[in-house]
N, C-alpha and C. Protein backbone atom coordinates (compact mmCIF):
# COMPACT_ATOMS: atom_id res chain seq x y z
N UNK A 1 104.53 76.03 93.67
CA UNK A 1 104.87 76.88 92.55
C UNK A 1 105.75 78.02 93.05
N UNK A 2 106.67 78.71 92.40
CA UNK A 2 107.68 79.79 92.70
C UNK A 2 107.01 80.72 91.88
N UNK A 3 107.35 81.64 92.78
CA UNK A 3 106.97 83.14 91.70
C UNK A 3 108.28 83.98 91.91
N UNK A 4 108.77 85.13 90.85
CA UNK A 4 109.78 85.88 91.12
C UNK A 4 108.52 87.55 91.08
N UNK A 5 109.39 88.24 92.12
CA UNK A 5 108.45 89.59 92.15
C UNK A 5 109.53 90.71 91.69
N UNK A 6 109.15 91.55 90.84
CA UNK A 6 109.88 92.57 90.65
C UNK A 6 109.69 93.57 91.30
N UNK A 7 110.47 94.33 92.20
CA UNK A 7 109.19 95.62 92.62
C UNK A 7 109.95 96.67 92.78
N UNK A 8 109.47 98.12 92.91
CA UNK A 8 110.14 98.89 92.78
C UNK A 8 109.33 99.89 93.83
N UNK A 9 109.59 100.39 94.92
CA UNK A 9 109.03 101.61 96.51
C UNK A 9 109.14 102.79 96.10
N UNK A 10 108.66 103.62 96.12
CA UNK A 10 108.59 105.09 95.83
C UNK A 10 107.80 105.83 97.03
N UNK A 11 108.33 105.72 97.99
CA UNK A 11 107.73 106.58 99.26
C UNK A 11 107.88 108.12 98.90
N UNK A 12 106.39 108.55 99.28
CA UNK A 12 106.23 109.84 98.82
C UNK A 12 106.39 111.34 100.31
N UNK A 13 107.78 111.15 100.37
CA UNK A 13 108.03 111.67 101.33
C UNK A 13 109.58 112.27 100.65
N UNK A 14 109.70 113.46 101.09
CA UNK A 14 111.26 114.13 101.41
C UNK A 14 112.34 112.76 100.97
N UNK A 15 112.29 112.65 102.60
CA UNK A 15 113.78 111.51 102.42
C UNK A 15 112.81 110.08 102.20
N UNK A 16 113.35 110.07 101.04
CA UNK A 16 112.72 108.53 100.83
C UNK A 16 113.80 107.74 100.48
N UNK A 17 114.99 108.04 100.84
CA UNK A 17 116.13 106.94 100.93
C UNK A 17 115.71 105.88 102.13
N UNK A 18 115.44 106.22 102.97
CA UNK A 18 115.57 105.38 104.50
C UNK A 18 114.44 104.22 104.45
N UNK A 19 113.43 104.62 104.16
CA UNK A 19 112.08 103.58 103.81
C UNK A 19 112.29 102.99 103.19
N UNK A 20 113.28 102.50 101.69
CA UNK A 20 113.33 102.00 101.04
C UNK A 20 114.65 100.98 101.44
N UNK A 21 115.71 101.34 102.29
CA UNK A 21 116.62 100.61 103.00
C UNK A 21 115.99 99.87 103.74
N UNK A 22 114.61 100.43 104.03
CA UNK A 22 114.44 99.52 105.69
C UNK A 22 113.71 98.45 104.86
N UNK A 23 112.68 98.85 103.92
CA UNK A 23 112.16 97.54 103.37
C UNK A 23 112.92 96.35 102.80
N UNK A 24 113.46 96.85 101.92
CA UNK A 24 114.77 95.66 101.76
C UNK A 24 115.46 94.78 102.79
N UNK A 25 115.89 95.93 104.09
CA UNK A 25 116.51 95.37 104.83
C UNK A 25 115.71 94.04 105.62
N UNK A 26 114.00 93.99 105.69
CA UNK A 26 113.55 93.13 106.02
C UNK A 26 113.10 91.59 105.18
N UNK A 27 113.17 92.59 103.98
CA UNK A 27 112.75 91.63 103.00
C UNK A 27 114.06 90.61 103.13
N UNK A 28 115.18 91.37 103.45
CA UNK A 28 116.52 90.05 103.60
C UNK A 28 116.54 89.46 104.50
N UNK A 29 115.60 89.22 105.79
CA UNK A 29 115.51 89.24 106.93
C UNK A 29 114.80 87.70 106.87
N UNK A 30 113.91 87.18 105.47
CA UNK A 30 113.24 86.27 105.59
C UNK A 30 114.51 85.23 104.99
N UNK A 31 114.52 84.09 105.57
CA UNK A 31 115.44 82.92 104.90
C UNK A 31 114.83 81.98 103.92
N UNK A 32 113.50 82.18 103.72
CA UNK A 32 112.51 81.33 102.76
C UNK A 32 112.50 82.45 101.12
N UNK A 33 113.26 83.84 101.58
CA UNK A 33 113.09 84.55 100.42
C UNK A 33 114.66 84.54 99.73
N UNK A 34 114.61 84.79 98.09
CA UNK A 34 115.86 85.44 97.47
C UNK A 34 115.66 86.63 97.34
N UNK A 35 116.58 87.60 97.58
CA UNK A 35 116.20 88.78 97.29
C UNK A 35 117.54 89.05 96.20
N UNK A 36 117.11 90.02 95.26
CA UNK A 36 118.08 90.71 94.89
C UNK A 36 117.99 92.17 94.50
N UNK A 37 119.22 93.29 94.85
CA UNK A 37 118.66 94.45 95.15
C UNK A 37 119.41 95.16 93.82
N UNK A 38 118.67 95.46 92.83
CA UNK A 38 119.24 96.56 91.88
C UNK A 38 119.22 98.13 91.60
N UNK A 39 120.18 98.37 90.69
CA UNK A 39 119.45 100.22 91.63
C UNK A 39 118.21 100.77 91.35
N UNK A 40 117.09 100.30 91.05
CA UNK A 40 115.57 100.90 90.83
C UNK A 40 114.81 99.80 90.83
N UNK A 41 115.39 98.43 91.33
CA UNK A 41 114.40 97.62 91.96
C UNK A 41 114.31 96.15 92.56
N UNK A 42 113.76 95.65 93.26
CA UNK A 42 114.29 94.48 94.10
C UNK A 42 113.37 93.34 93.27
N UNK A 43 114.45 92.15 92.95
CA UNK A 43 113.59 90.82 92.84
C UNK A 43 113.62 90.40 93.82
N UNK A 44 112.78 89.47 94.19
CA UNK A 44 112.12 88.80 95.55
C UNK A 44 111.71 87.26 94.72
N UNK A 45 112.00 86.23 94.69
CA UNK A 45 112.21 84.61 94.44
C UNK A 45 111.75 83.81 95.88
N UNK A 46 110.85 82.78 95.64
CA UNK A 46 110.58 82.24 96.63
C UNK A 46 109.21 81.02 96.35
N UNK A 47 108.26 80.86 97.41
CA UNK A 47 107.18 79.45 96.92
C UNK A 47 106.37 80.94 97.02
N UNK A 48 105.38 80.69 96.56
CA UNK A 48 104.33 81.73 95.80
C UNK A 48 103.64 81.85 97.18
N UNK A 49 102.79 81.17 97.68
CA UNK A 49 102.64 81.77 99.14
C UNK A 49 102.99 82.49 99.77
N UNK A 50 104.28 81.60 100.06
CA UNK A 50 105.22 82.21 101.35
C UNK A 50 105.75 83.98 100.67
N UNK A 51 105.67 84.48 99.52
CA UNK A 51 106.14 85.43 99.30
C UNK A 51 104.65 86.56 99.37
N UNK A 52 104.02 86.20 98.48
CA UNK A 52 102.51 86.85 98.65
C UNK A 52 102.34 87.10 100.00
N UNK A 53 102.38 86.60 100.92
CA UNK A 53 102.15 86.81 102.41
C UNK A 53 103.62 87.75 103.04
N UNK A 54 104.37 87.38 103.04
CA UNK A 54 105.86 88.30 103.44
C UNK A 54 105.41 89.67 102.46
N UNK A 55 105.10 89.88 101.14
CA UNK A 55 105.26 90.85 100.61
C UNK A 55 103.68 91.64 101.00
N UNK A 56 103.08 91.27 101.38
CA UNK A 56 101.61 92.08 101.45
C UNK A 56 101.98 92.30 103.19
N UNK A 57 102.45 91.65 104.40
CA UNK A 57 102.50 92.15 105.70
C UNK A 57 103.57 93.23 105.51
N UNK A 58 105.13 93.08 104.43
CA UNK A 58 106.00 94.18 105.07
C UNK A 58 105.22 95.54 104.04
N UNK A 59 104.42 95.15 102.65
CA UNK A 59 103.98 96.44 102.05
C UNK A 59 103.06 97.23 103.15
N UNK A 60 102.42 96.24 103.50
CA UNK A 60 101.23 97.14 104.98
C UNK A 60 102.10 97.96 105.69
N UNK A 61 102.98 96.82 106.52
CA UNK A 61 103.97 98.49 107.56
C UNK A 61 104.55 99.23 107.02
N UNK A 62 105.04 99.13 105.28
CA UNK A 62 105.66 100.04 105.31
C UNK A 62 104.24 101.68 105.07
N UNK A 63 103.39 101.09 104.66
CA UNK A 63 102.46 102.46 104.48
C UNK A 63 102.13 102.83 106.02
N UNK A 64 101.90 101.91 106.70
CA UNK A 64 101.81 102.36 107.75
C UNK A 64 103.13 102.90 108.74
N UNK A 65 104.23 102.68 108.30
CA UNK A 65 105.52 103.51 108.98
C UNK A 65 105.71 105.13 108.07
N UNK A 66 105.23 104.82 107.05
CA UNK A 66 105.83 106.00 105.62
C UNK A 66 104.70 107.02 105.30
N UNK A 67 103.38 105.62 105.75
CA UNK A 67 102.39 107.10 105.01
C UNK A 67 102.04 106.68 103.60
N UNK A 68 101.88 107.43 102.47
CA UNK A 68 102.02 107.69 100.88
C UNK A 68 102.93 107.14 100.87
N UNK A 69 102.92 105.77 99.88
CA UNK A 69 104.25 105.53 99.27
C UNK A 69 103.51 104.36 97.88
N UNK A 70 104.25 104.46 96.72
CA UNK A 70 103.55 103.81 96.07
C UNK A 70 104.70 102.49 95.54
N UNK A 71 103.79 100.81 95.18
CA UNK A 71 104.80 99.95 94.91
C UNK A 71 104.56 99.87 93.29
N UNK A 72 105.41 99.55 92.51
CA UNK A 72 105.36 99.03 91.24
C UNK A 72 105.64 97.70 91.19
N UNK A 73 105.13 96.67 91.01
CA UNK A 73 105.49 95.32 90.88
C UNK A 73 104.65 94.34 89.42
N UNK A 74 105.83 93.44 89.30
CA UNK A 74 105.94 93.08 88.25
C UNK A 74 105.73 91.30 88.68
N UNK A 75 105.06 90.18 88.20
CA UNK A 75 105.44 89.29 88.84
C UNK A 75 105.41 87.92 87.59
N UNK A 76 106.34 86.97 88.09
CA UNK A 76 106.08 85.57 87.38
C UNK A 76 106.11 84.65 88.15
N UNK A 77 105.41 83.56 87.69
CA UNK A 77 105.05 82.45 88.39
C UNK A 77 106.44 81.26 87.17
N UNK A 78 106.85 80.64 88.03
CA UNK A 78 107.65 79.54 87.10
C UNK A 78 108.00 78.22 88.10
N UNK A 79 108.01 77.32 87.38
CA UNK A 79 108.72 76.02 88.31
C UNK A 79 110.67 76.31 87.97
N UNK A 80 111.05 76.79 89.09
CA UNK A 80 112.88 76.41 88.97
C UNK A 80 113.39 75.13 88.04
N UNK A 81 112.47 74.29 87.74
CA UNK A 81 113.05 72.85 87.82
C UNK A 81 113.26 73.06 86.18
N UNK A 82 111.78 73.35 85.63
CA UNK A 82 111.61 73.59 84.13
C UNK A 82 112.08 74.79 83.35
N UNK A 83 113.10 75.84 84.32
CA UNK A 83 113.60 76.61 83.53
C UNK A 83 115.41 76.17 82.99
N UNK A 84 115.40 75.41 83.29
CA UNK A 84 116.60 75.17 82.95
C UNK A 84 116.85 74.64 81.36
């Protein structure tokens, strides 16, 4: 099954430009993920596993690199095949 994730980082820090580059920047880092980056929030496309797991290890470091930071996410489950 595919899920698409909507999500949106709000690190609760000063400069919270940089935390939010770096997450993305890893999230593009996976070749099993789609990412796409809009200006207030990233879709993330992929097999429902493989994303649930990529998105819960990089949300961990990022609290643990950032501290306070809060995610908003939005999610659907769909087969690619049957949206057409």
């Amino acid at each position: 099954m595919q899920v698409m994730v909507e999500l949106s980082l709000y690190p609760l820090v000063n400069d919270y430009i940089p935390p939010i580059k770096a997450f993305i920047e890893r999230l593009n880092s996976y070749a099993e993920l789609t990412v796409t980056t809009c200006s207030t929030s990233t879709q993330v496309h992929g097999e429902y596993t493989q994303v649930m797991t990529i998105l819960g290890q990089e949300m961990q470091r990022t609290h643990e690199e950032v501290g306070q930071a809060i995610f908003v996410a939005k999610f659907l489950n769909f087969d690619a095949m049957s949206s057409k």
